[in-house]
C-alpha atoms as a PDB file:
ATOM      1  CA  UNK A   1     -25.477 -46.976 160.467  1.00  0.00           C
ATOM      2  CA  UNK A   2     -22.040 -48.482 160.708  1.00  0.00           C
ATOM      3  CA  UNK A   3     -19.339 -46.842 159.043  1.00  0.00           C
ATOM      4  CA  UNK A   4     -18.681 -50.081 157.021  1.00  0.00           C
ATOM      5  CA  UNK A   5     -22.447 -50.287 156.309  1.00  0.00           C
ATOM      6  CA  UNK A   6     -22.016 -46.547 155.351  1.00  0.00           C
ATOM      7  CA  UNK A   7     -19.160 -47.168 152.870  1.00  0.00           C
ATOM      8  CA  UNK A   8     -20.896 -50.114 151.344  1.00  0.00           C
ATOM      9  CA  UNK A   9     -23.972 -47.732 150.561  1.00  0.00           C
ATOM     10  CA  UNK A  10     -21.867 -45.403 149.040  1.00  0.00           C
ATOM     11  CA  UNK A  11     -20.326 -47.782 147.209  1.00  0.00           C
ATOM     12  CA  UNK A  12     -23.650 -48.961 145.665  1.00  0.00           C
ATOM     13  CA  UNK A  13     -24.759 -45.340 144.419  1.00  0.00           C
ATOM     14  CA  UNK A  14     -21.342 -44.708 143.267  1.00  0.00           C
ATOM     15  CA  UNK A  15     -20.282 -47.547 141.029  1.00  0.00           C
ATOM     16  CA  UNK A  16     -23.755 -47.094 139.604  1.00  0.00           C
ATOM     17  CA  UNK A  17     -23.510 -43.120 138.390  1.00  0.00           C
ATOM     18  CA  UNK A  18     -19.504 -44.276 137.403  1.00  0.00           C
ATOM     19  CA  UNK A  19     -20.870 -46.941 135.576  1.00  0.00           C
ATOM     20  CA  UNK A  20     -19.329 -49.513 137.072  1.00  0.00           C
ATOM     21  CA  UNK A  21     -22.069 -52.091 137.447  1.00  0.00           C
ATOM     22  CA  UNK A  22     -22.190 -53.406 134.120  1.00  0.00           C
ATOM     23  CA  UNK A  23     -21.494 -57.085 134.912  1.00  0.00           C
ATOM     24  CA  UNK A  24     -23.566 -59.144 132.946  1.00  0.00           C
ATOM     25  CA  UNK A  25     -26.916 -61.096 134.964  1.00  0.00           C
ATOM     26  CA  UNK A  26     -25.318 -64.224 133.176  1.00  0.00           C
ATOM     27  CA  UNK A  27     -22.396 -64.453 135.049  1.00  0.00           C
ATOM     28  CA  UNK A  28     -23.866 -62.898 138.414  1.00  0.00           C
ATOM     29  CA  UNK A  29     -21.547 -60.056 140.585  1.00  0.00           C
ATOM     30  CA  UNK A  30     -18.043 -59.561 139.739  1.00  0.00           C
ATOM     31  CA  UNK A  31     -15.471 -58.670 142.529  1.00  0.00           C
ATOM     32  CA  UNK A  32     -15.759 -55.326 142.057  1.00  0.00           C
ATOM     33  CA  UNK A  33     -19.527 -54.961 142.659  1.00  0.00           C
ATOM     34  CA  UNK A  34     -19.076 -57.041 145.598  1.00  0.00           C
ATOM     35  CA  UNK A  35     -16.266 -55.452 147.511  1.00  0.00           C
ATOM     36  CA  UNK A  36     -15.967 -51.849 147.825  1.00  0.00           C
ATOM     37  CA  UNK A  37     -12.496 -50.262 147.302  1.00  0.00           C
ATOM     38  CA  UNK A  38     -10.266 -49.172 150.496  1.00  0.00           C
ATOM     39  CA  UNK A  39     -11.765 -46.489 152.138  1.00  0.00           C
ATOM     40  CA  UNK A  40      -9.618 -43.861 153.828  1.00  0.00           C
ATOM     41  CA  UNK A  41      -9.532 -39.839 153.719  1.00  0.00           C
ATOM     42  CA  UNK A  42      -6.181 -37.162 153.120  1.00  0.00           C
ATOM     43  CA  UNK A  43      -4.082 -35.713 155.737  1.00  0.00           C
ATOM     44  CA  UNK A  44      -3.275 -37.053 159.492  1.00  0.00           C
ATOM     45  CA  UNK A  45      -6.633 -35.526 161.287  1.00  0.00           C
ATOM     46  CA  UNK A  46     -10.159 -34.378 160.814  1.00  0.00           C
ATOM     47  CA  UNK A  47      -9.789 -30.826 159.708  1.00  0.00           C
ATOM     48  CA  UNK A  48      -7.369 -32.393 157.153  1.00  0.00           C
ATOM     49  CA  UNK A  49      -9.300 -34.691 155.892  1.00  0.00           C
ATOM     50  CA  UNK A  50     -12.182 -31.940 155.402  1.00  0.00           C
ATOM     51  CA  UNK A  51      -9.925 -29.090 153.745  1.00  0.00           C
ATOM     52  CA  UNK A  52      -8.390 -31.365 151.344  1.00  0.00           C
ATOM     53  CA  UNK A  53     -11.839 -33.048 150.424  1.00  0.00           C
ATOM     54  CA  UNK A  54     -13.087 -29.802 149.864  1.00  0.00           C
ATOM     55  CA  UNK A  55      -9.958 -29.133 147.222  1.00  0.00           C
ATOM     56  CA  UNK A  56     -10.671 -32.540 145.614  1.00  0.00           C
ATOM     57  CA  UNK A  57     -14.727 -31.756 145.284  1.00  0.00           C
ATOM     58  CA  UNK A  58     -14.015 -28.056 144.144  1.00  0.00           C
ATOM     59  CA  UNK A  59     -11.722 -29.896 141.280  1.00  0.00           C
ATOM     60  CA  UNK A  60      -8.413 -27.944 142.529  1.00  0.00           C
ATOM     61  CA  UNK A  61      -6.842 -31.067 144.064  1.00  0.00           C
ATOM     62  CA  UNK A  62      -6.013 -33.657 141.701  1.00  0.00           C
ATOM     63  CA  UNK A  63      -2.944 -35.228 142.817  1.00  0.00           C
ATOM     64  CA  UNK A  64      -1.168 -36.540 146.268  1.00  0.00           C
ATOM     65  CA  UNK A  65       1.696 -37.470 147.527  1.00  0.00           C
ATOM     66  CA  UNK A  66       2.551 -40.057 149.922  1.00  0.00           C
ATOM     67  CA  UNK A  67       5.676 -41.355 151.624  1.00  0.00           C
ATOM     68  CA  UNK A  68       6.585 -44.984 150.007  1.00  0.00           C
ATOM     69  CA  UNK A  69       8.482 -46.081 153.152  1.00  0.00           C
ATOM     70  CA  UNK A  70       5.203 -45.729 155.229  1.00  0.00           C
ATOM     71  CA  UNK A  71       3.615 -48.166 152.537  1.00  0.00           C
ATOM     72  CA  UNK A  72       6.199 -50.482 153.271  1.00  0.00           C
ATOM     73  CA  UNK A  73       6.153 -49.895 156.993  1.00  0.00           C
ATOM     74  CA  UNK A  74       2.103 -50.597 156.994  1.00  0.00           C
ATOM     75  CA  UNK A  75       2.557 -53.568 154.678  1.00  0.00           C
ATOM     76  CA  UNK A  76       0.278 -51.756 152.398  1.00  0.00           C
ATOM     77  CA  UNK A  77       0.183 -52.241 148.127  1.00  0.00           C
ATOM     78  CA  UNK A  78       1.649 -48.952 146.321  1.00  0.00           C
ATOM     79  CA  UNK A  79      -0.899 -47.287 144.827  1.00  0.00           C
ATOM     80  CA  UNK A  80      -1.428 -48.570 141.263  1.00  0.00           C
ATOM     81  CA  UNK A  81      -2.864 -46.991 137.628  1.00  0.00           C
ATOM     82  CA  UNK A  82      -6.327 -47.945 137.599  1.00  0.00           C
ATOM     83  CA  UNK A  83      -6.969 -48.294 141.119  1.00  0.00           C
ATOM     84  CA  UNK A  84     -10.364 -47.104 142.870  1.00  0.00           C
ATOM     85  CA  UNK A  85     -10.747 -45.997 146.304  1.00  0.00           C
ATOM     86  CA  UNK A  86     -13.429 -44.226 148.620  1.00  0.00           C
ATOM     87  CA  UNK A  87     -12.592 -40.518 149.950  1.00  0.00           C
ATOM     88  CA  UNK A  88     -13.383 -40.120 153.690  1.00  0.00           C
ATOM     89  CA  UNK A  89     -14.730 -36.579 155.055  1.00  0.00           C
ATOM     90  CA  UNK A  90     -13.194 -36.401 158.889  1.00  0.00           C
ATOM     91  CA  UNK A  91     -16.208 -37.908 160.408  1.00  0.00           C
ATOM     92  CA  UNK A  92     -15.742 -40.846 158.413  1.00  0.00           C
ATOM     93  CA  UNK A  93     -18.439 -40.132 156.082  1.00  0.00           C
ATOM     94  CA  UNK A  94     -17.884 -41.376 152.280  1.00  0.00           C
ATOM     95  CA  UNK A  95     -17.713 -38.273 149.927  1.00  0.00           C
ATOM     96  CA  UNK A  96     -15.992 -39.316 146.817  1.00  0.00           C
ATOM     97  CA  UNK A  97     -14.765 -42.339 144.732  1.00  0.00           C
ATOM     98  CA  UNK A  98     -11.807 -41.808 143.000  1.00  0.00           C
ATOM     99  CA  UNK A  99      -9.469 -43.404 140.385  1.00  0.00           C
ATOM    100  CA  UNK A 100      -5.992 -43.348 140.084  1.00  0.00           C
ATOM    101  CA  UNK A 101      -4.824 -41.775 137.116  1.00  0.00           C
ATOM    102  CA  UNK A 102      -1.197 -42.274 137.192  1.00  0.00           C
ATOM    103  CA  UNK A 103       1.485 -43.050 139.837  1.00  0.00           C
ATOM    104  CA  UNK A 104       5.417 -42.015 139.829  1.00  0.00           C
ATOM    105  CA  UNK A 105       7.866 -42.643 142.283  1.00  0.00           C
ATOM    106  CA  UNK A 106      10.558 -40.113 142.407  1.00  0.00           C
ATOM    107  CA  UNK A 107      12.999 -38.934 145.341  1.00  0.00           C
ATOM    108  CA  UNK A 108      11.632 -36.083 147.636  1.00  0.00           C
ATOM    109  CA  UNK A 109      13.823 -33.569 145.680  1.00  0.00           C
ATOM    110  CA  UNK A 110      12.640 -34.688 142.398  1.00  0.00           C
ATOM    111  CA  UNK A 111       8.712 -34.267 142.709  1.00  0.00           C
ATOM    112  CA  UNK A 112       8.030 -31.377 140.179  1.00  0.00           C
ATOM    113  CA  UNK A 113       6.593 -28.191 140.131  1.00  0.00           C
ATOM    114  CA  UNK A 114       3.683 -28.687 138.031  1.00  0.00           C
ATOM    115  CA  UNK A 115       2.834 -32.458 140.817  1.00  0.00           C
ATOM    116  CA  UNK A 116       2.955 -29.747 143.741  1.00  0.00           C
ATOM    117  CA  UNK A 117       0.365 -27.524 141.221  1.00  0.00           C
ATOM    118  CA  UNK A 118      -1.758 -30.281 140.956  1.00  0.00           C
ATOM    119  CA  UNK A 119      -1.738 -31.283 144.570  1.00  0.00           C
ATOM    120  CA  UNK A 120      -4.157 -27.715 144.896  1.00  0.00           C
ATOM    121  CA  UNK A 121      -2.559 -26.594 148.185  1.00  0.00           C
ATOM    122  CA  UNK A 122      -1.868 -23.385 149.636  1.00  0.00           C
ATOM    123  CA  UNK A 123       0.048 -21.511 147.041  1.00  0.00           C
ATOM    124  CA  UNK A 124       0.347 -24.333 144.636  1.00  0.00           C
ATOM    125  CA  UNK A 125       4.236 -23.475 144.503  1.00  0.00           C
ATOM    126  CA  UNK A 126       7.008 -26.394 144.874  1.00  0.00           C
ATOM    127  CA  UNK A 127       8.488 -25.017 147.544  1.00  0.00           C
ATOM    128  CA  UNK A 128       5.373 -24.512 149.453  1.00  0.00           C
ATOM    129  CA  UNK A 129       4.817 -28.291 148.882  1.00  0.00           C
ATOM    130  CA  UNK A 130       7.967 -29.057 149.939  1.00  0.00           C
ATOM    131  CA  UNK A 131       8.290 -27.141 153.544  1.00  0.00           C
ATOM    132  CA  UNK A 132       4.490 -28.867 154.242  1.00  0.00           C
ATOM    133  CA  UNK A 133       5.605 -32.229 152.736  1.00  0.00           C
ATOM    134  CA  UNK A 134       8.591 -32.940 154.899  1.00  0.00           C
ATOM    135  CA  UNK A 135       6.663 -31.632 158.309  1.00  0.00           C
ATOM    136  CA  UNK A 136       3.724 -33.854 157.299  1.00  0.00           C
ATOM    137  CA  UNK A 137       5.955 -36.891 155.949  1.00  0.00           C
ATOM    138  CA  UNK A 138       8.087 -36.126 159.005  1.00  0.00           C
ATOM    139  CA  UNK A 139       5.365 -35.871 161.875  1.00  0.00           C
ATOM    140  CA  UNK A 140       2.948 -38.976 160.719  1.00  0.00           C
ATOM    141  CA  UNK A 141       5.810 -41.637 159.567  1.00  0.00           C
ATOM    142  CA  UNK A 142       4.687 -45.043 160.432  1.00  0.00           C
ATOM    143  CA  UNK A 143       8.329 -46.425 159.450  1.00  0.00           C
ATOM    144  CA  UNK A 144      11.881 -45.585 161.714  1.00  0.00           C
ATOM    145  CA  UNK A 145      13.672 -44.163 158.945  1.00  0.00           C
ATOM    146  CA  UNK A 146      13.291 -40.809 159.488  1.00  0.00           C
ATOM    147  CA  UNK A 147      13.051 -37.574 156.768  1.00  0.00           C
ATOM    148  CA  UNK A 148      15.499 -37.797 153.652  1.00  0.00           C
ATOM    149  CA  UNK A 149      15.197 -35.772 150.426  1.00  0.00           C
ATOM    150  CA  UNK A 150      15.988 -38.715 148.930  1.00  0.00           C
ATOM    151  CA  UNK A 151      13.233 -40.410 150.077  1.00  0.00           C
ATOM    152  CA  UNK A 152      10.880 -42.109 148.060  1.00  0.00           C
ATOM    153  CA  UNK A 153       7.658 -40.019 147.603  1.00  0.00           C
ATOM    154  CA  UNK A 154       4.673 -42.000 145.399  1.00  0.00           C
ATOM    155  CA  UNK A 155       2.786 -39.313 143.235  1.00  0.00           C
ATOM    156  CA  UNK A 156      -0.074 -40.232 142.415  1.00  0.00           C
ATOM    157  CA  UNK A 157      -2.727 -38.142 140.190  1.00  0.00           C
ATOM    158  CA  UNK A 158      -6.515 -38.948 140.087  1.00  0.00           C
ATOM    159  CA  UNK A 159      -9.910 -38.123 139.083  1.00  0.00           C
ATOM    160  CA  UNK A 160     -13.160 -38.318 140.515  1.00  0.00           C
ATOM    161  CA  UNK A 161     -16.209 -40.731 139.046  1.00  0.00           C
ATOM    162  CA  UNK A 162     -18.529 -39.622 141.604  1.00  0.00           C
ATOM    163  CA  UNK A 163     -18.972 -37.540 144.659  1.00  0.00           C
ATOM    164  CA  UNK A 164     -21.358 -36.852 146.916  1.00  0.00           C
END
């Protein structure tokens, strides 16, 4: 099965235990049931991807943090309130569908103690956030503008409808 075919299955079961297939036969399928949401999985490599899944499906991960320049770089949307999207393991397999909760943009320097908290990682501290946040945000930049602490970091919180 193709990874797109695998996402698309997913996608099926999913929006049916979040209850998101409640279109009416009248009107035939909305957008939503026809398109699954973008599909992608945490970190910058597969044992990433796998220990911060893990933190997500244990319910200690509920928030992340992601550099806004690189949004811009990859001509990507901002995350938005509202928004679903399909967790990745690191082999590509579709574990979770999440929605987006709440989004803030705030410099580096200003991402609080109680965002780093809810990001579930290591020992859930602010500064612990911080020295992984700049080496990550540092190593996997897909813009040219390098590390600032003024930077624009989106924070976004979320929950999980459905996992696998």
């Amino acid at each position: 099965m193709s990874d797109d075919d695998q996402v698309r299955t997913f996608w099926e079961l999913a929006r049916v235990h979040a209850k998101l297939n409640v279109s009416s036969p009248y009107f035939g399928p909305t957008p939503l049931e026809s398109v699954p949401p973008p599909a992608w999985s945490f970190g910058a490599d597969e044992r990433q991807a796998d220990e911060l899944l893990a933190l997500v499906l244990a319910g200690t991960k509920t928030a992340t943090a992601s550099a806004q320049w690189d949004y811009e770089a990859d001509d990507e949307p901002t995350p938005e309130k509202g928004a679903l999207s399909i967790v990745l393991d690191g082999s590509g397999r579709p574990r979770a569908l999440l929605e987006t909760t709440e989004v803030d943009i705030v410099p580096f320097d200003e991402v609080t103690e109680e965002h780093a908290r809810l990001e579930g990682e290591g020992d859930l501290s602010l500064a612990h956030w911080r020295e992984v946040h700049e080496r990550f945000f540092t190593e996997t930049a897909s813009h040219d503008r390098g590390f600032s602490t003024g930077m624009p970091v989106v924070c976004e919180r979320f929950r999980v409808l459905y996992a696998d």
